[in-house]
C-alpha atoms as a PDB file:
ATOM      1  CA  UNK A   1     182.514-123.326  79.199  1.00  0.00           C
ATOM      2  CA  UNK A   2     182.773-125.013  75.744  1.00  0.00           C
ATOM      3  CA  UNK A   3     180.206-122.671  74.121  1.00  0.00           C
ATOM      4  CA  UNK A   4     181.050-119.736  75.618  1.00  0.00           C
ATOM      5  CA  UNK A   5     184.219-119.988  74.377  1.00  0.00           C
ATOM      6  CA  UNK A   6     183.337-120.565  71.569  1.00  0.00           C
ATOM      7  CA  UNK A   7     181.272-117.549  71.371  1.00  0.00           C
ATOM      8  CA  UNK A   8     183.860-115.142  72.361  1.00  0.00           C
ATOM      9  CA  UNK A   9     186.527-116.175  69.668  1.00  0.00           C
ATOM     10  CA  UNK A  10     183.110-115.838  67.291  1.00  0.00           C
ATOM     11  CA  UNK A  11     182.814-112.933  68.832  1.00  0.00           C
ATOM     12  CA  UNK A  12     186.197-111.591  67.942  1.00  0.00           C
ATOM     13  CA  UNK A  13     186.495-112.735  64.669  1.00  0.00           C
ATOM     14  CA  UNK A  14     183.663-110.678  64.067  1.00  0.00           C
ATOM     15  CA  UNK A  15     185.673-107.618  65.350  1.00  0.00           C
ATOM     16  CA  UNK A  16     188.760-108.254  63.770  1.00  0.00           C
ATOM     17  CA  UNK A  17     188.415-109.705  60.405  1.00  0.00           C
ATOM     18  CA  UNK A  18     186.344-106.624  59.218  1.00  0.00           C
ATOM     19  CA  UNK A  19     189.186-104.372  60.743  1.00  0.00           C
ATOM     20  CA  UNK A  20     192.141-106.346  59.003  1.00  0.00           C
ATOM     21  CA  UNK A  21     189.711-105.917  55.630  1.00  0.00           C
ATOM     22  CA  UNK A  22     189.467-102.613  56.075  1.00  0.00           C
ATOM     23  CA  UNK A  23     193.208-102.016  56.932  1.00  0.00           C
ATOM     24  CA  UNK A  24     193.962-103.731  53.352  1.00  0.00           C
ATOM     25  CA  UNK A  25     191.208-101.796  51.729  1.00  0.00           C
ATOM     26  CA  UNK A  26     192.193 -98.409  53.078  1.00  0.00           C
ATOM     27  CA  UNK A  27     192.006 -95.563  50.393  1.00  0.00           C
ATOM     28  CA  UNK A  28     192.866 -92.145  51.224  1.00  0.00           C
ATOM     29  CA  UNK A  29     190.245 -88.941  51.380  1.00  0.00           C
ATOM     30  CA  UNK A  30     189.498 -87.236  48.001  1.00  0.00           C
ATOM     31  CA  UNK A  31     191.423 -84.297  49.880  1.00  0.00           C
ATOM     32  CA  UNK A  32     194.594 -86.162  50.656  1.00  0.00           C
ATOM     33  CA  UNK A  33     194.664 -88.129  47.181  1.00  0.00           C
ATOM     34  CA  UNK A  34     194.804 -84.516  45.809  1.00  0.00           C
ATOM     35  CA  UNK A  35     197.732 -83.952  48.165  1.00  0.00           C
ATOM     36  CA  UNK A  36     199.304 -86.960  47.802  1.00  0.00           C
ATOM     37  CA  UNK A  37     198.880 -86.912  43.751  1.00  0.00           C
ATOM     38  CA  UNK A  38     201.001 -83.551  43.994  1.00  0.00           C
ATOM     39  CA  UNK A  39     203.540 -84.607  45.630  1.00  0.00           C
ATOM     40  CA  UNK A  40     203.937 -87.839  44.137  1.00  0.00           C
ATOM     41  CA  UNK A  41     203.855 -85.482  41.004  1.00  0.00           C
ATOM     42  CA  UNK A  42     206.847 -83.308  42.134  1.00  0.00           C
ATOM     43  CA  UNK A  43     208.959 -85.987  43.554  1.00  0.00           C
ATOM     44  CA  UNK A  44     208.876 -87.806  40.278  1.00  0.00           C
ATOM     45  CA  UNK A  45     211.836 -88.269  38.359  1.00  0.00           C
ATOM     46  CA  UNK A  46     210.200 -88.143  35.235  1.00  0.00           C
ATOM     47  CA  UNK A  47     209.002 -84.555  35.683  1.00  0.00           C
ATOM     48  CA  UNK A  48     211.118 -82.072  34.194  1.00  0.00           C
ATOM     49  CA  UNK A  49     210.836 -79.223  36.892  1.00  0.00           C
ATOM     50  CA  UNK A  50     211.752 -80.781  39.458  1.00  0.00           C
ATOM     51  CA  UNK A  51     214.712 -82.706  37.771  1.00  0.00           C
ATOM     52  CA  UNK A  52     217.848 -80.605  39.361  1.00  0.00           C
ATOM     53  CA  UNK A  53     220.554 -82.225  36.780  1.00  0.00           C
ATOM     54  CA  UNK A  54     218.418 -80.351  33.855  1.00  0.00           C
ATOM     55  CA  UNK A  55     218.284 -76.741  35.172  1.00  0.00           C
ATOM     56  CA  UNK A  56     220.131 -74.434  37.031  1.00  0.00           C
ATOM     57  CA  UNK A  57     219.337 -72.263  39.476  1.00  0.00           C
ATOM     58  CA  UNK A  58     215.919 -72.191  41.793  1.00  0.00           C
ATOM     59  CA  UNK A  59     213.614 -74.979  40.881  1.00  0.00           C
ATOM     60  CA  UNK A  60     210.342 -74.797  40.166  1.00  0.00           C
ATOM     61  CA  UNK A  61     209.415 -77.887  42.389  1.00  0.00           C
ATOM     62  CA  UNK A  62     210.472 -75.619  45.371  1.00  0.00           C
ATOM     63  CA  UNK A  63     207.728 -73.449  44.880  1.00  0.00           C
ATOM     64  CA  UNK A  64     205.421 -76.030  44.502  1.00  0.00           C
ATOM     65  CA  UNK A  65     206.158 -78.012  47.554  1.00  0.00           C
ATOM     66  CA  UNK A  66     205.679 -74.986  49.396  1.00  0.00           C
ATOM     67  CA  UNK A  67     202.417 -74.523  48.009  1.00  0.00           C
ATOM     68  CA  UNK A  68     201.508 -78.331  48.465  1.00  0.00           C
ATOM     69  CA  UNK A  69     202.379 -77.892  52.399  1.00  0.00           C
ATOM     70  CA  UNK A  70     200.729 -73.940  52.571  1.00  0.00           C
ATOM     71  CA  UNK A  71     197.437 -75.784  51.204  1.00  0.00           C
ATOM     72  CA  UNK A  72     198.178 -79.002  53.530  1.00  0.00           C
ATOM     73  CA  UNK A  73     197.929 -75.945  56.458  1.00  0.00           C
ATOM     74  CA  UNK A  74     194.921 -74.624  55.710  1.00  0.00           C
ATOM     75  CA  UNK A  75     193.070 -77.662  55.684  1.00  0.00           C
ATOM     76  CA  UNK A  76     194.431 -78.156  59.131  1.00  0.00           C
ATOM     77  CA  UNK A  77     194.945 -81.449  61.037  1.00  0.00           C
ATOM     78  CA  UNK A  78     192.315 -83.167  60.025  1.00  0.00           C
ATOM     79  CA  UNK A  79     194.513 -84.545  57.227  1.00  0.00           C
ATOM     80  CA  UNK A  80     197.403 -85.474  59.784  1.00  0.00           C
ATOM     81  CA  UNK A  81     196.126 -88.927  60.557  1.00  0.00           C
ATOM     82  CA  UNK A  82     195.886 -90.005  56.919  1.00  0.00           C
ATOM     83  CA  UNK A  83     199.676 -88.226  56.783  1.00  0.00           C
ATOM     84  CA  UNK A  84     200.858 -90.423  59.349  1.00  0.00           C
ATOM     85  CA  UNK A  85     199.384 -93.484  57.591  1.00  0.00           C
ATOM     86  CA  UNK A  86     200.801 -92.833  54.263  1.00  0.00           C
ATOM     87  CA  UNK A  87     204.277 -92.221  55.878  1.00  0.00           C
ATOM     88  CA  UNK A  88     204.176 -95.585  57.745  1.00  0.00           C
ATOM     89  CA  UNK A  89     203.845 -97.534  54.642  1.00  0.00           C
ATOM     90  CA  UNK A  90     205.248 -95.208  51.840  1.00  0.00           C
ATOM     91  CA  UNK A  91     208.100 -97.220  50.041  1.00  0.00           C
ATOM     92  CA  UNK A  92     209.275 -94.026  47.698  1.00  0.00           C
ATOM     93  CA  UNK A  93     211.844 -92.174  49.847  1.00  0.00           C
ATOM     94  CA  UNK A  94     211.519 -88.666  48.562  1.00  0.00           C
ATOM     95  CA  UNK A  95     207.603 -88.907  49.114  1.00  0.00           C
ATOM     96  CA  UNK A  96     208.033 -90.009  52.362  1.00  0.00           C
ATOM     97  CA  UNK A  97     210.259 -87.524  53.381  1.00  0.00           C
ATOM     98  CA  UNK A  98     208.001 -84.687  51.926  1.00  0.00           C
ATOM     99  CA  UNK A  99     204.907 -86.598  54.001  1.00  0.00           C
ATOM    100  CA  UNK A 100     207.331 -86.054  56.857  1.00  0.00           C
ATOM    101  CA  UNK A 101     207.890 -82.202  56.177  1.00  0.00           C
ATOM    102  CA  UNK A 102     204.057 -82.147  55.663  1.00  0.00           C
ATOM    103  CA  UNK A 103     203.617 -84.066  58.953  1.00  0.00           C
ATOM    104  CA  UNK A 104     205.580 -81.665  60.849  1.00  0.00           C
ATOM    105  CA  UNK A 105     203.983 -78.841  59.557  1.00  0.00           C
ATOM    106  CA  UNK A 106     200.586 -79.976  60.136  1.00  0.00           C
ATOM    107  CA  UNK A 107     202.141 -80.378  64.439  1.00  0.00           C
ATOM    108  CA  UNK A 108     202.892 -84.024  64.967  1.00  0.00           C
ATOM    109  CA  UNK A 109     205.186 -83.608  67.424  1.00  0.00           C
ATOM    110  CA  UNK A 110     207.315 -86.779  66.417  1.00  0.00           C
ATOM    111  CA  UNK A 111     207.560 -85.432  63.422  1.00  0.00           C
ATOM    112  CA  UNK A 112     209.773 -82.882  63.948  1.00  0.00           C
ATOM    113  CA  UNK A 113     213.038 -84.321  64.628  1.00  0.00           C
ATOM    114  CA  UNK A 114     212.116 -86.302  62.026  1.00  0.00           C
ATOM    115  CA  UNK A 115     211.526 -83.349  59.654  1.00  0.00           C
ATOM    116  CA  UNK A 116     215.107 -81.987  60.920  1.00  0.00           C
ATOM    117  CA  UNK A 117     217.053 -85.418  60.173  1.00  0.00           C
ATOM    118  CA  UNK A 118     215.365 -84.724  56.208  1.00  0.00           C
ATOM    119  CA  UNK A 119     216.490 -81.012  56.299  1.00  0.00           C
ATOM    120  CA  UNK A 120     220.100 -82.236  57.097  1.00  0.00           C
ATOM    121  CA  UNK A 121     220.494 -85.443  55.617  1.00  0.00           C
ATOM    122  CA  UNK A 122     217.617 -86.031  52.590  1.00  0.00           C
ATOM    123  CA  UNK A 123     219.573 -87.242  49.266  1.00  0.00           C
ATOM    124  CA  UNK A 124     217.089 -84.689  47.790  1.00  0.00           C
ATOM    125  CA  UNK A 125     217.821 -80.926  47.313  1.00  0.00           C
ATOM    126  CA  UNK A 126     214.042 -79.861  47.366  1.00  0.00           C
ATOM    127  CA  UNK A 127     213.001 -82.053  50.347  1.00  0.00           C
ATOM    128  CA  UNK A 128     215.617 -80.239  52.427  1.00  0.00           C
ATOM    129  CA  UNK A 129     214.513 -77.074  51.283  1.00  0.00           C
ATOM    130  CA  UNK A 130     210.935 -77.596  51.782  1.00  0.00           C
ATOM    131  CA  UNK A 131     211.778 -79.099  55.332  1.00  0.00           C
ATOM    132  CA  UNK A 132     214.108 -76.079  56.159  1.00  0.00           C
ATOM    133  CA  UNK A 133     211.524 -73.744  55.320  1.00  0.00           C
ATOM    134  CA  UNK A 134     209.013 -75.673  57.485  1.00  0.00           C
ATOM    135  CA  UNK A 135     210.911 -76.041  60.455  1.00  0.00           C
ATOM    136  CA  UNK A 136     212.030 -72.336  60.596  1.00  0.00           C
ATOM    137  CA  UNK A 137     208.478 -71.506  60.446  1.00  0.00           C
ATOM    138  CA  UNK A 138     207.756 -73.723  63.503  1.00  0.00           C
ATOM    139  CA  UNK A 139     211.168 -72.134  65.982  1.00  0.00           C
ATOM    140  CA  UNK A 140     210.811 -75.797  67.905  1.00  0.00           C
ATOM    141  CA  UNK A 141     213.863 -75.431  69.968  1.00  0.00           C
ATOM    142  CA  UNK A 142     215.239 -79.246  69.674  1.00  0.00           C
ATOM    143  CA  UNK A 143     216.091 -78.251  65.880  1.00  0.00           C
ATOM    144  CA  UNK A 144     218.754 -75.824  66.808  1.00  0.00           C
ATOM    145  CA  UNK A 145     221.296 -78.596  66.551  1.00  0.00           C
ATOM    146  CA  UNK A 146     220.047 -79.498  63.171  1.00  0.00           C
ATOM    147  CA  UNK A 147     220.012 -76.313  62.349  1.00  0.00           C
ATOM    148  CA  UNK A 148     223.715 -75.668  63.342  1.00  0.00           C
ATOM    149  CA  UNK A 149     224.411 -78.919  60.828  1.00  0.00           C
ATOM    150  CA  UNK A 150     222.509 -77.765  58.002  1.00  0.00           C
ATOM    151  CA  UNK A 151     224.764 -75.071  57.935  1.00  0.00           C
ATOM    152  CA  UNK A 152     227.110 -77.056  56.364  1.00  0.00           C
ATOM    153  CA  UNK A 153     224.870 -78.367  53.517  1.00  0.00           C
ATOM    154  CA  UNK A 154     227.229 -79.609  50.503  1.00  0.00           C
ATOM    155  CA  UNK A 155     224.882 -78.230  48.105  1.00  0.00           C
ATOM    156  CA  UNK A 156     225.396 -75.288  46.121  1.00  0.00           C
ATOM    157  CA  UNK A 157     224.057 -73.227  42.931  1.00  0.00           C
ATOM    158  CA  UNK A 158     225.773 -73.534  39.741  1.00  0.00           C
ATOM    159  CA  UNK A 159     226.169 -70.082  38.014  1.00  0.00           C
ATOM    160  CA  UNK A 160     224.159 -70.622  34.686  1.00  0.00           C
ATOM    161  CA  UNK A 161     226.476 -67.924  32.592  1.00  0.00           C
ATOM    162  CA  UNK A 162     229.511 -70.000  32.776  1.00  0.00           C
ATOM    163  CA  UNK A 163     227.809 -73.218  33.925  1.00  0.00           C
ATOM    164  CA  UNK A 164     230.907 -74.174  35.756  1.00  0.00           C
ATOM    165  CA  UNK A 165     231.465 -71.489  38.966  1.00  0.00           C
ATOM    166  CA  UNK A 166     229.694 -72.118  42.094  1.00  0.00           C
ATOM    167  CA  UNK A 167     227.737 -69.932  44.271  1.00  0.00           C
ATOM    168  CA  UNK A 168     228.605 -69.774  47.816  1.00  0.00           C
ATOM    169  CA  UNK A 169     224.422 -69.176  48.530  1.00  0.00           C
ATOM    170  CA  UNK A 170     222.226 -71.645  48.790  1.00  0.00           C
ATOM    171  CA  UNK A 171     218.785 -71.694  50.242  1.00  0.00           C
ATOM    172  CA  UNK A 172     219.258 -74.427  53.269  1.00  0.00           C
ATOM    173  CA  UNK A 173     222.594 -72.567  54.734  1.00  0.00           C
ATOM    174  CA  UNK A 174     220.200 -69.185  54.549  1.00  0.00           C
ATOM    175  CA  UNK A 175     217.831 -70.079  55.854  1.00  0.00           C
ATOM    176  CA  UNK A 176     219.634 -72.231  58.535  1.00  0.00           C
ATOM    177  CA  UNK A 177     221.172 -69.148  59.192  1.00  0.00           C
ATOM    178  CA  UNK A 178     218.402 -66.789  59.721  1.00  0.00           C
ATOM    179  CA  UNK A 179     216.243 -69.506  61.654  1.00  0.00           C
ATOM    180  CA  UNK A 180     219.328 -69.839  64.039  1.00  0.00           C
ATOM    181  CA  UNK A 181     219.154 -65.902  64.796  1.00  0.00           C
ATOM    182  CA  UNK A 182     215.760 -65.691  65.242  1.00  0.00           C
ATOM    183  CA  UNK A 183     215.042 -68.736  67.801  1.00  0.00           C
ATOM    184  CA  UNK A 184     218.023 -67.898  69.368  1.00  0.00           C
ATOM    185  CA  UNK A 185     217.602 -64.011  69.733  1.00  0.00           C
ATOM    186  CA  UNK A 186     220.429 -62.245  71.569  1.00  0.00           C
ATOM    187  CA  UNK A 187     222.033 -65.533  72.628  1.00  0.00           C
ATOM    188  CA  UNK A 188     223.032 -65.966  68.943  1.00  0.00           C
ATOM    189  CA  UNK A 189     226.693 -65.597  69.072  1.00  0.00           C
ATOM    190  CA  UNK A 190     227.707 -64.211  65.367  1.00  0.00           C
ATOM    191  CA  UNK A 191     227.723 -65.678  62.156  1.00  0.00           C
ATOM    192  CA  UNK A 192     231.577 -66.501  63.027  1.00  0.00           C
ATOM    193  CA  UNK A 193     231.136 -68.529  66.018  1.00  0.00           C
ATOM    194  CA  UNK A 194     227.791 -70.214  64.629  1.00  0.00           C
ATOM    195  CA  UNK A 195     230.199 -71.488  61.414  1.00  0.00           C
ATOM    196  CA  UNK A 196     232.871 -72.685  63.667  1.00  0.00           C
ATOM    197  CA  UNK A 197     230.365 -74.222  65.793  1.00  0.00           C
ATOM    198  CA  UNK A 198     228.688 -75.787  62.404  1.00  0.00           C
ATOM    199  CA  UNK A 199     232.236 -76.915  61.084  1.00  0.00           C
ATOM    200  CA  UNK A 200     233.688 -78.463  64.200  1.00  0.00           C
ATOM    201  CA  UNK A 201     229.790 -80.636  64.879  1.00  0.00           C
ATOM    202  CA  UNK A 202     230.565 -81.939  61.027  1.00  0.00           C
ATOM    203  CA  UNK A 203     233.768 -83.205  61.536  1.00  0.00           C
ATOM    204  CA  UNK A 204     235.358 -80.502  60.496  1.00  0.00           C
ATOM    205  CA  UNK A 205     237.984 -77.897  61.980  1.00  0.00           C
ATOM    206  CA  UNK A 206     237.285 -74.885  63.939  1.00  0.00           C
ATOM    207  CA  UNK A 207     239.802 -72.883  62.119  1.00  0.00           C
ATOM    208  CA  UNK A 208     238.551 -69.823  60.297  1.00  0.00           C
ATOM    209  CA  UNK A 209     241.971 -66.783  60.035  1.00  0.00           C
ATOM    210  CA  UNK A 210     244.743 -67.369  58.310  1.00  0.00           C
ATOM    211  CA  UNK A 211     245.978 -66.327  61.931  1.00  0.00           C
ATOM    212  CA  UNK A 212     244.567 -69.128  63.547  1.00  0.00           C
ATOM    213  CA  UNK A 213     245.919 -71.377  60.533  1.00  0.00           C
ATOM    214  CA  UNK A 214     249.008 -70.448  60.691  1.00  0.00           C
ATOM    215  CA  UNK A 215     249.211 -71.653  64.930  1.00  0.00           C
ATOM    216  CA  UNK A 216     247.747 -74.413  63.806  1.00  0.00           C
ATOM    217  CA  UNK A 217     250.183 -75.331  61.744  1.00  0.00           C
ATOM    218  CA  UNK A 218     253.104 -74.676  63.803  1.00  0.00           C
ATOM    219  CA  UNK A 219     251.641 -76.752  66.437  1.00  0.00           C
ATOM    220  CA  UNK A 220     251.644 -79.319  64.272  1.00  0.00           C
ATOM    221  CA  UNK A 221     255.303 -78.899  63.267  1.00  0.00           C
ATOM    222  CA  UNK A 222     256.324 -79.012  66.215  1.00  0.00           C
ATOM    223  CA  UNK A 223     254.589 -82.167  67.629  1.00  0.00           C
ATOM    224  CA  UNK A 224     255.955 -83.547  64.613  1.00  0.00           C
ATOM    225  CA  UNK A 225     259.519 -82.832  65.434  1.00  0.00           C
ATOM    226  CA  UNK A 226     259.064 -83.825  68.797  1.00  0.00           C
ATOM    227  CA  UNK A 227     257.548 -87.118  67.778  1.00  0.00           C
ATOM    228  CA  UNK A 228     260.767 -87.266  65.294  1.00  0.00           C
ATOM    229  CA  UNK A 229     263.016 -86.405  67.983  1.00  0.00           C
ATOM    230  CA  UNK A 230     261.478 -89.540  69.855  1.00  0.00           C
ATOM    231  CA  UNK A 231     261.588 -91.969  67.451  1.00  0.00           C
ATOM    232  CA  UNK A 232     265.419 -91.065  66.467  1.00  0.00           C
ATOM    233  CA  UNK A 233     266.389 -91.488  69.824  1.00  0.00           C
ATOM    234  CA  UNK A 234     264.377 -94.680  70.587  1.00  0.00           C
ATOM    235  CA  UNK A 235     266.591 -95.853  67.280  1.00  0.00           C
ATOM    236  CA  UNK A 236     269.975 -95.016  68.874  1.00  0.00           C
ATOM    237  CA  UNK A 237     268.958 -97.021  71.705  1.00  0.00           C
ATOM    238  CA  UNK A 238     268.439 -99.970  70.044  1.00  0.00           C
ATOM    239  CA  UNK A 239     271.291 -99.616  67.890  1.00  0.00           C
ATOM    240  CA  UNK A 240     273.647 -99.391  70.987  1.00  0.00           C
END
């Protein structure tokens, strides 16, 4: 029993150690180094078109992402596995949520949500552009929440003529927008209710009129004066 033990952990180190090598060794495909050199590229901070505190405006990096994932789709999923292993040990943020976009794009399922939590939440403008555009190309019903929260994307275009007014566009809350009508066809109920909807799921209030502001605000009075009316009396009581 001694040797044949001894054979089978022989046995697996044989397996194992040239897998473990080969895990520390891996390199990607001359295909998705080209990829991956891109986006590195356009996610740099270094690189002057795609640095959003220099221009004003549309960036050029958005059109390049866009043609990084087109290209990425053409290829097909034969580069998705060497996506997914990039993303799993990727330490730049912005890369990996551009892999993630990519990902998404290229149908890992996973991916998606993932791709939606980048759209609405991604410290970079261009990565939540590039995944908005992605994910209203791919009408997966589960991002219709994230859609309804990326309508109320902070971001917003600075008016180069003045340099100081800002535009109420900007390409996430479009696009948001239009992706919400379209998977939603004639359930979509207005561009009203949809910015109520998107307000109230950000913590914010559902108030839109100045009609509806001003019962707000009465309501509010007069809980106020009621809560007054409490406390004054609950004073008089003690006092007596």
């Amino acid at each position: 029993m001694g040797v044949n033990r001894n054979h089978l952990i022989a046995a697996l180190l044989f397996i194992f150690v040239p897998c473990l090598v080969l895990k520390w060794n891996w390199s990607p495909s001359p295909a998705f180094a080209s990829i991956l050199a891109k986006v590195r590229h356009e996610c740099d901070p270094d690189n002057p078109d795609a640095d959003y505190y220099l221009r004003q405006g549309s960036m050029p990096t958005e059109r390049n992402r866009e043609a990084i994932i087109e290209e990425c789709r053409r290829k097909g999923g034969e580069l998705l596995p060497e996506v997914q292993r990039q993303i799993a040990q990727e330490k730049d943020y912005e890369v990996r949520g551009m892999l993630t976009v990519i990902a998404a794009a290229l149908g890992d399922n996973e991916a998606v949500e993932k791709a939606a939590r980048e759209m609405a939440w991604s410290d970079y403008p261009a990565v939540r552009i590039s995944a908005a555009k992605t994910l209203r190309r791919l009408k997966d019903r589960r991002t219709i929440e994230w859609f309804v929260t990326a309508m109320q994307d902070d971001h917003f275009v600075v008016n180069g003529a003045c340099g100081t007014l800002r535009e109420q566009f900007y390409p996430v809350r479009s696009i948001a927008q239009v992706a919400l009508r379209d998977m939603m066809g004639s359930r979509y109920p207005g561009d009203d209710q949809v910015q109520k909807m998107s307000r109230a799921q950000n913590g914010g209030s559902m108030i839109e009129t100045a009609e509806e502001r001003e019962i707000y605000l009465k309501e509010v009075q007069r809980k106020y004066e009621e809560e007054a009316g409490v406390r004054s009396n609950g004073m008089e009581k003690k006092q007596r």
